[in-house]
Protein backbone atom coordinates (compact mmCIF):
# COMPACT_ATOMS: atom_id res chain seq x y z
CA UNK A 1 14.82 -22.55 2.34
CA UNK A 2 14.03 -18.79 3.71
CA UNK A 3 10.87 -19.26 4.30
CA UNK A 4 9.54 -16.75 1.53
CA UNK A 5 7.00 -18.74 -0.36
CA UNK A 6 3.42 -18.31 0.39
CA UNK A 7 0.04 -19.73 -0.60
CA UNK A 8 -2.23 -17.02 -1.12
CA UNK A 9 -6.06 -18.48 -1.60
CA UNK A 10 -8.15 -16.79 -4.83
CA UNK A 11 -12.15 -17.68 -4.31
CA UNK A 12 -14.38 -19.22 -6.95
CA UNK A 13 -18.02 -17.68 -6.54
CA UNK A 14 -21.31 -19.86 -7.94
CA UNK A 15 -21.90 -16.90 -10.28
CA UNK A 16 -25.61 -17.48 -10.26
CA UNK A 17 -25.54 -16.84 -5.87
CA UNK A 18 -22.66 -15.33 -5.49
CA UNK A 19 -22.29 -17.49 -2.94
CA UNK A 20 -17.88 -18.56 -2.46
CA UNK A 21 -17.70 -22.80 -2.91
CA UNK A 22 -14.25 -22.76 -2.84
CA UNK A 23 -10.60 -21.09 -3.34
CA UNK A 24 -8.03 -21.97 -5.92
CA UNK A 25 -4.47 -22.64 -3.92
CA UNK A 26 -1.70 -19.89 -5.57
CA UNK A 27 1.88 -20.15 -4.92
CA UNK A 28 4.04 -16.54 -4.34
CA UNK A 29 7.68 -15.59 -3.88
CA UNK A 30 7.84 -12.32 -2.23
CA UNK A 31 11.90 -12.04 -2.87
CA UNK A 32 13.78 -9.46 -0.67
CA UNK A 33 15.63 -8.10 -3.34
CA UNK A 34 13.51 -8.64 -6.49
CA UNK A 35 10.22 -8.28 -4.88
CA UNK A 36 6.79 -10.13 -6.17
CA UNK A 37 8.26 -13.12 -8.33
CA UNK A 38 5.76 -14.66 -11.13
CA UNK A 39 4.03 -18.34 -10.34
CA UNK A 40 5.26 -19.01 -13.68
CA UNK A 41 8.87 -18.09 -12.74
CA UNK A 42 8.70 -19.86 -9.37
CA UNK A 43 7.12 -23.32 -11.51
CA UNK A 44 10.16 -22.68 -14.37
CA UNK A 45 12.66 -22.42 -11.38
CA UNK A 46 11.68 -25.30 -9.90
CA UNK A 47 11.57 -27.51 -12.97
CA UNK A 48 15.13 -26.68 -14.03
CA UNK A 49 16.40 -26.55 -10.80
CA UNK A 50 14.92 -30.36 -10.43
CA UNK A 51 12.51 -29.06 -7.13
CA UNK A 52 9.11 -29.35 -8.66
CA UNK A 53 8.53 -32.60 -6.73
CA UNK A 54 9.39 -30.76 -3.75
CA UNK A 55 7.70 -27.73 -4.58
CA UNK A 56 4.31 -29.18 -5.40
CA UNK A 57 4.56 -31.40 -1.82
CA UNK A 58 4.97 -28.14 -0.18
CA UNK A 59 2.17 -26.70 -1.83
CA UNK A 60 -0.28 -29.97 -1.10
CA UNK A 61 0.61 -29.72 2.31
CA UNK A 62 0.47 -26.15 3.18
CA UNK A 63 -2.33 -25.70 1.11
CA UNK A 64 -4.53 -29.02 2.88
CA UNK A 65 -3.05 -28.07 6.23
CA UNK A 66 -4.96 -24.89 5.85
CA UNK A 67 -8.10 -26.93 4.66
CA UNK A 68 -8.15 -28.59 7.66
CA UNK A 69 -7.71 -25.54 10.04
CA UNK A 70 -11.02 -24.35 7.52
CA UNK A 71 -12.79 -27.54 8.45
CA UNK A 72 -11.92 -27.24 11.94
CA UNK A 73 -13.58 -24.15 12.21
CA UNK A 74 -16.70 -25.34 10.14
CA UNK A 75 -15.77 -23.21 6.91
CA UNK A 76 -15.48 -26.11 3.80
CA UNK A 77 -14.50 -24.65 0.35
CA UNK A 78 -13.53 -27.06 -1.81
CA UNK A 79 -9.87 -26.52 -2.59
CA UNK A 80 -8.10 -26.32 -6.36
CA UNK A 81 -4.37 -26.80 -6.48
CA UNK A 82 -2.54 -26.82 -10.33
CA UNK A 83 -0.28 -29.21 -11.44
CA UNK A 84 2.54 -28.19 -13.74
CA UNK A 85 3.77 -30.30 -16.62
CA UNK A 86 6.37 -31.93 -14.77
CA UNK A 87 4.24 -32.77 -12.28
CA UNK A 88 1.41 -34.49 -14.24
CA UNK A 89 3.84 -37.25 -15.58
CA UNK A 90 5.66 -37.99 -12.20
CA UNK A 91 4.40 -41.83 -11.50
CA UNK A 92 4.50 -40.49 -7.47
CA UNK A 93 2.27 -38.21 -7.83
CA UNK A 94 -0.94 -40.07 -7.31
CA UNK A 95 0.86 -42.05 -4.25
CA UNK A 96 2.01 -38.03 -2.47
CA UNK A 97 -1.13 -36.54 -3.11
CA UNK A 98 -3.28 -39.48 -1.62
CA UNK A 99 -0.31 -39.31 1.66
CA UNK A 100 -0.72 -35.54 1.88
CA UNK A 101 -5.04 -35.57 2.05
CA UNK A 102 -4.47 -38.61 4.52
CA UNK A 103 -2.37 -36.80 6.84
CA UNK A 104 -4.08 -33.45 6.67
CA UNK A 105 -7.50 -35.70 6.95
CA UNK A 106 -9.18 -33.24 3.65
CA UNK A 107 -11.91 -35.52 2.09
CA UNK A 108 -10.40 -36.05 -1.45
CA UNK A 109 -13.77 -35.33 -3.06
CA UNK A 110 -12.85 -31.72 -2.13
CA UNK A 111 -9.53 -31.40 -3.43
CA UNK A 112 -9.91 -30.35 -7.38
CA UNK A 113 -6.25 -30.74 -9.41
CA UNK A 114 -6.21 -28.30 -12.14
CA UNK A 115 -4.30 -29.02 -14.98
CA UNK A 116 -3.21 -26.60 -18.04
CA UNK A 117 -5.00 -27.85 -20.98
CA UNK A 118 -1.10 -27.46 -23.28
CA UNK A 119 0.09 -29.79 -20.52
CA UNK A 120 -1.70 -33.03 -22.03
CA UNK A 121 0.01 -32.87 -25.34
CA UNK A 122 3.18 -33.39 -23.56
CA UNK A 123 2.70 -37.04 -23.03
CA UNK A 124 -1.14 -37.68 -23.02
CA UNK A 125 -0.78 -41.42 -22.36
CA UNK A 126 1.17 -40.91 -19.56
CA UNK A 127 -1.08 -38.32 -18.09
CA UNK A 128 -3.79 -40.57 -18.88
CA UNK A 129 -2.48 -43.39 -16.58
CA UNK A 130 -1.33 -40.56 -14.29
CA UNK A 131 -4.80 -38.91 -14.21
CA UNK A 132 -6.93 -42.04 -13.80
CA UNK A 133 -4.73 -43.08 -10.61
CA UNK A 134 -5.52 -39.66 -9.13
CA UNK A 135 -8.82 -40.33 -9.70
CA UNK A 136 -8.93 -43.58 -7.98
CA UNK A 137 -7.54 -41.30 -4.98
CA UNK A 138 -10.96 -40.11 -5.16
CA UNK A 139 -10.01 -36.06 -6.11
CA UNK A 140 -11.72 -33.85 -9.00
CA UNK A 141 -9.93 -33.01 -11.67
CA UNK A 142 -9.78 -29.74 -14.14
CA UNK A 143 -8.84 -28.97 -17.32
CA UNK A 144 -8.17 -25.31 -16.95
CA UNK A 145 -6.98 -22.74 -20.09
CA UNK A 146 -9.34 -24.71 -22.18
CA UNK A 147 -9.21 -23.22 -25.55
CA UNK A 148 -5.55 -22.14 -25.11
CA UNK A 149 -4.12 -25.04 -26.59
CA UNK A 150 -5.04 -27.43 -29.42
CA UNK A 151 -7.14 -30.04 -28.26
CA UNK A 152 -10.37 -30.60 -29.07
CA UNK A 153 -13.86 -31.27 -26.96
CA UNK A 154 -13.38 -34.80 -29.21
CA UNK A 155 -9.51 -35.34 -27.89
CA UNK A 156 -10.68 -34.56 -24.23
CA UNK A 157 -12.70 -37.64 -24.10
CA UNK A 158 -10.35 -39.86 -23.17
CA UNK A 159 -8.94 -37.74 -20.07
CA UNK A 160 -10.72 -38.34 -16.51
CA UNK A 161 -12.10 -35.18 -16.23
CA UNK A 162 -14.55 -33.75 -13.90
CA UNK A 163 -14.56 -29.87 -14.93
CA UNK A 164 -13.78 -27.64 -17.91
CA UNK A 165 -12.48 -24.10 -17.16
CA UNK A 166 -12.93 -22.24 -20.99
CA UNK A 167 -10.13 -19.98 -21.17
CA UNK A 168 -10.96 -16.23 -20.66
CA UNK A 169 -10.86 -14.85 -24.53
CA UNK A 170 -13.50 -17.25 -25.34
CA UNK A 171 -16.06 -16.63 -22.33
C-alpha cells in the first residue's frame, strides 16, 4: 500500500556470446525502518497474510508493463517471472496471467514462468492441470533449483516443461 515494492530486472547472458536474451523479473521491499527485506520474506508474508494472489498480479503487471515500454523502444528480452507454491495451484492463475500479457500486449512466447522444483511435490496433479493450462496460454515454462529437491529427470516427465535450470551446487 506505500508504494515500496519494486521489480528489479537480473539478466540471463547466452554464455557461449555473451550476448543478454533476457532478464529474470525480482520482487524487493526496501522497508523504511528495516531496510532491504528478503524475496523469500516478502513471498512468506504474502502467503500467510492471504496476498499472494495479489502480489503475483502486481508483479505480472509491473513486470509486462515494463516489457512493453522494452518493446516499444525495440529492446525484446524475453522475460522470467517465478511462481511461488501458492501460486502454482491457484485454478486463476492461467486465466490472470493470459489477462495481464493481453493487456500489456507481451507475446506469451516471451514470458518464461519459473517454478521451484520443491514446489511440484506439493500437489503435482494439480500443478500438472495448472501447468498445462499455462501452457495453452502459449508461455515457457521453468523448472528452476533443479537438483534441490527430490524429483527425478524420470518424475519430470510428466510436467510441461520447456527449460531446466540445474541448481548451482551441481553446475
Amino acid at each position: 500500500r506505500a508504494n515500496e515494492l519494486e521489480i528489479h530486472y537480473q539478466p540471463q547472458v547466452e554464455l557461449a556470446t555473451g550476448r543478454p536474451v533476457g532478464v529474470e523479473a525480482l520482487v524487493r521491499w526496501r522497508h523504511p525502518k528495516a531496510g532491504q527485506v528478503p524475496a523469500a520474506t516478502i513471498v512468506g508474508i504474502a502467503e500467510r497474510t492471504g496476498l499472494i494472489g495479489t502480489l503475483t498480479f502486481w508483479i505480472f503487471n509491473a513486470a509486462l508493463r515494463q516489457a512493453a515500454q522494452w518493446r516499444e523502444a525495440g529492446i525484446t528480452p524475453r522475460l522470467a517471472m517465478n511462481l511461488s507454491i501458492s501460486t502454482l495451484t491457484d485454478r486463476e492463475l492461467p486465466a490472470v496471467v493470459d489477462q495481464s500479457i493481453k493487456t500489456w500486449g507481451v507475446p506469451p512466447n516471451s514470458v518464461v514462468l519459473e517454478i521451484a522444483e520443491n514446489t511440484l511435490i506439493v500437489d503435482a496433479e494439480r500443478s500438472v492441470a495448472i501447468l498445462t493450462r499455462l501452457k495453452g496460454v502459449g508461455v515457457q515454462l521453468s523448472i528452476d533449483d533443479f537438483g534441490s529437491g527430490f524429483s527425478s529427470l524420470g518424475h519430470l516427465r510428466r510436467f510441461p516443461f520447456d527449460e531446466l535450470k540445474v541448481d548451482r551446487p551441481f553446475v
